[in-house]
Protein backbone atom coordinates (compact mmCIF):
# COMPACT_ATOMS: atom_id res chain seq x y z
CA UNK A 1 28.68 21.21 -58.11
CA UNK A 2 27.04 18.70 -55.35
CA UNK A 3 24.63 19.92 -53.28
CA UNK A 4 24.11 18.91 -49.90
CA UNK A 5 20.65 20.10 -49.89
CA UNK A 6 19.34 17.85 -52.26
CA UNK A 7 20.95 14.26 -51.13
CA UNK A 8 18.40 11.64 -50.73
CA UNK A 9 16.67 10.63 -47.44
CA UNK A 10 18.24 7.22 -45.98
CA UNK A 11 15.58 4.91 -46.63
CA UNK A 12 17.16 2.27 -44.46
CA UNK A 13 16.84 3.99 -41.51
CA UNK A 14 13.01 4.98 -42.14
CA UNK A 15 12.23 1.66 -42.24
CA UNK A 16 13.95 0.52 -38.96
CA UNK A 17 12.06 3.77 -37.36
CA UNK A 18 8.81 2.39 -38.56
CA UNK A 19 9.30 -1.16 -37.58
CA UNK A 20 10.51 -0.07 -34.10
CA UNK A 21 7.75 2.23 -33.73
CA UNK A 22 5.31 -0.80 -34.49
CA UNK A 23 6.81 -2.61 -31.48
CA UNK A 24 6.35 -0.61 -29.25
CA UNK A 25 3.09 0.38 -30.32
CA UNK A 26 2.30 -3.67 -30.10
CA UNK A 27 4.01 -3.81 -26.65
CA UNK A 28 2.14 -0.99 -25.21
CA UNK A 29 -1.59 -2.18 -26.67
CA UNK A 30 -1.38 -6.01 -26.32
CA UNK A 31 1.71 -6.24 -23.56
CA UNK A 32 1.86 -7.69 -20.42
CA UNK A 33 -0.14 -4.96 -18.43
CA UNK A 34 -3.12 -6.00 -15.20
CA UNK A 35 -5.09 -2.79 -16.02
CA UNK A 36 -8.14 -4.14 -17.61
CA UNK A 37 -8.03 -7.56 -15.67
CA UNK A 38 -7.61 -5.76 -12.26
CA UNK A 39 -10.58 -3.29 -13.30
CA UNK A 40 -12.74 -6.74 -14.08
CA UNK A 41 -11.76 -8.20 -10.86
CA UNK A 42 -12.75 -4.79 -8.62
CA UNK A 43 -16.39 -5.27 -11.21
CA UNK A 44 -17.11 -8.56 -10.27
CA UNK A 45 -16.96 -8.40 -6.54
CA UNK A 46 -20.54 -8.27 -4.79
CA UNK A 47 -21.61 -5.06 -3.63
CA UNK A 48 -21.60 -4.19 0.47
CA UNK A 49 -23.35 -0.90 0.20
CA UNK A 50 -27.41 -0.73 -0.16
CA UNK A 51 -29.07 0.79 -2.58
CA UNK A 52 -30.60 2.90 0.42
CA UNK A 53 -27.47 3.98 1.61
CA UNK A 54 -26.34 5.45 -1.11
CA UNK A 55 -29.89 7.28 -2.09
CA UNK A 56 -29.29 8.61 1.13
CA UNK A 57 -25.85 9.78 0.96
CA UNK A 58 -27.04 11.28 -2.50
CA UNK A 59 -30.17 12.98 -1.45
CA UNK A 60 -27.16 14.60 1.53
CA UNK A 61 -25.45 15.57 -1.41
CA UNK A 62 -28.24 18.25 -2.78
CA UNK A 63 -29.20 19.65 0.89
CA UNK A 64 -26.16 20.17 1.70
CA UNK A 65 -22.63 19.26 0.08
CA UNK A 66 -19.45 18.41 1.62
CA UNK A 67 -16.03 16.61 0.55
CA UNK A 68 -16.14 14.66 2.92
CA UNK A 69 -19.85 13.56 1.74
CA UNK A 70 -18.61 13.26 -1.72
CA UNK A 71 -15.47 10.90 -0.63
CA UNK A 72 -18.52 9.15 1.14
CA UNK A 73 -20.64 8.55 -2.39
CA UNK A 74 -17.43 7.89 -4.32
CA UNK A 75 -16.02 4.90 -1.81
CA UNK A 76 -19.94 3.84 -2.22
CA UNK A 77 -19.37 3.62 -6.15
CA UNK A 78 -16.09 2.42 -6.13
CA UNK A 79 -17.13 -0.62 -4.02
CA UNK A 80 -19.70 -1.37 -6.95
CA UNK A 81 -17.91 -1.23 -9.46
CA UNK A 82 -18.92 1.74 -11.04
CA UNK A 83 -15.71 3.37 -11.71
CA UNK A 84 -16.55 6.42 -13.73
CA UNK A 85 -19.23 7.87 -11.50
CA UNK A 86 -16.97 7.29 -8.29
CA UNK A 87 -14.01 9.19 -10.17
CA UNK A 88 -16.96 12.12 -10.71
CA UNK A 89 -18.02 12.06 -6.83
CA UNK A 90 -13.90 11.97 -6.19
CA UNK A 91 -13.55 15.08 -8.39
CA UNK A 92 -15.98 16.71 -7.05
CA UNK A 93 -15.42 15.96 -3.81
CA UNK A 94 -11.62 17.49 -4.39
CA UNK A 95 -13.29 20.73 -6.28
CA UNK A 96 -15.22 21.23 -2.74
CA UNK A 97 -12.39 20.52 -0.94
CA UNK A 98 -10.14 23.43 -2.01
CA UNK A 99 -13.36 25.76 -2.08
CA UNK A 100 -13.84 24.74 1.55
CA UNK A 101 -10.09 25.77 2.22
CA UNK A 102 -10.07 29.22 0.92
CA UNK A 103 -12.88 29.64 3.88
């Protein structure tokens, strides 16, 4: 009596899943992608908004709020180079956005 249940795995084919899974894990982290080099690029550029500019735009911010402020304040980071608080202006400045619709 032979039991299908209890055949062994196919080691062969465990391997080849691991070694392909390797690749592509190597292809995705070190491949051929301009993500971090692009992102270096955009931080290295000199900045063409004043510091007073954007202390006003932010002090606008608290009196009173807008989108279209917030697009304002994140363009203003973005040309920078501070990514991550121009993505938190752009976010906020699309939560306003749809608050200001339903209005």
């Amino acid at each position: 009596m032979k039991s299908t249940v209890f055949v062994g795995p196919n080691l062969k084919l465990f391997l080849l899943g691991a070694i392909l899974i390797a690749v592509v894990q190597d292809f995705i982290a070190n491949g051929h992608s301009q993500g971090p080099d692009v992102l270096c690029a955009e931080a290295g550029k000199a900045s063409t908004v004043s510091e007073a500019t954007l202390e006003r735009l932010l002090e606008q911010s608290f009196t009173a709020p807008s989108s279209d402020l917030y697009m304002r304040i994140s363009h203003c980071f973005e040309q920078r180079g501070d990514i991550r608080k121009a993505l938190l202006y752009l976010r906020r400045a699309e939560k306003l956005a749809d608050l200001e619709a339903l209005q």
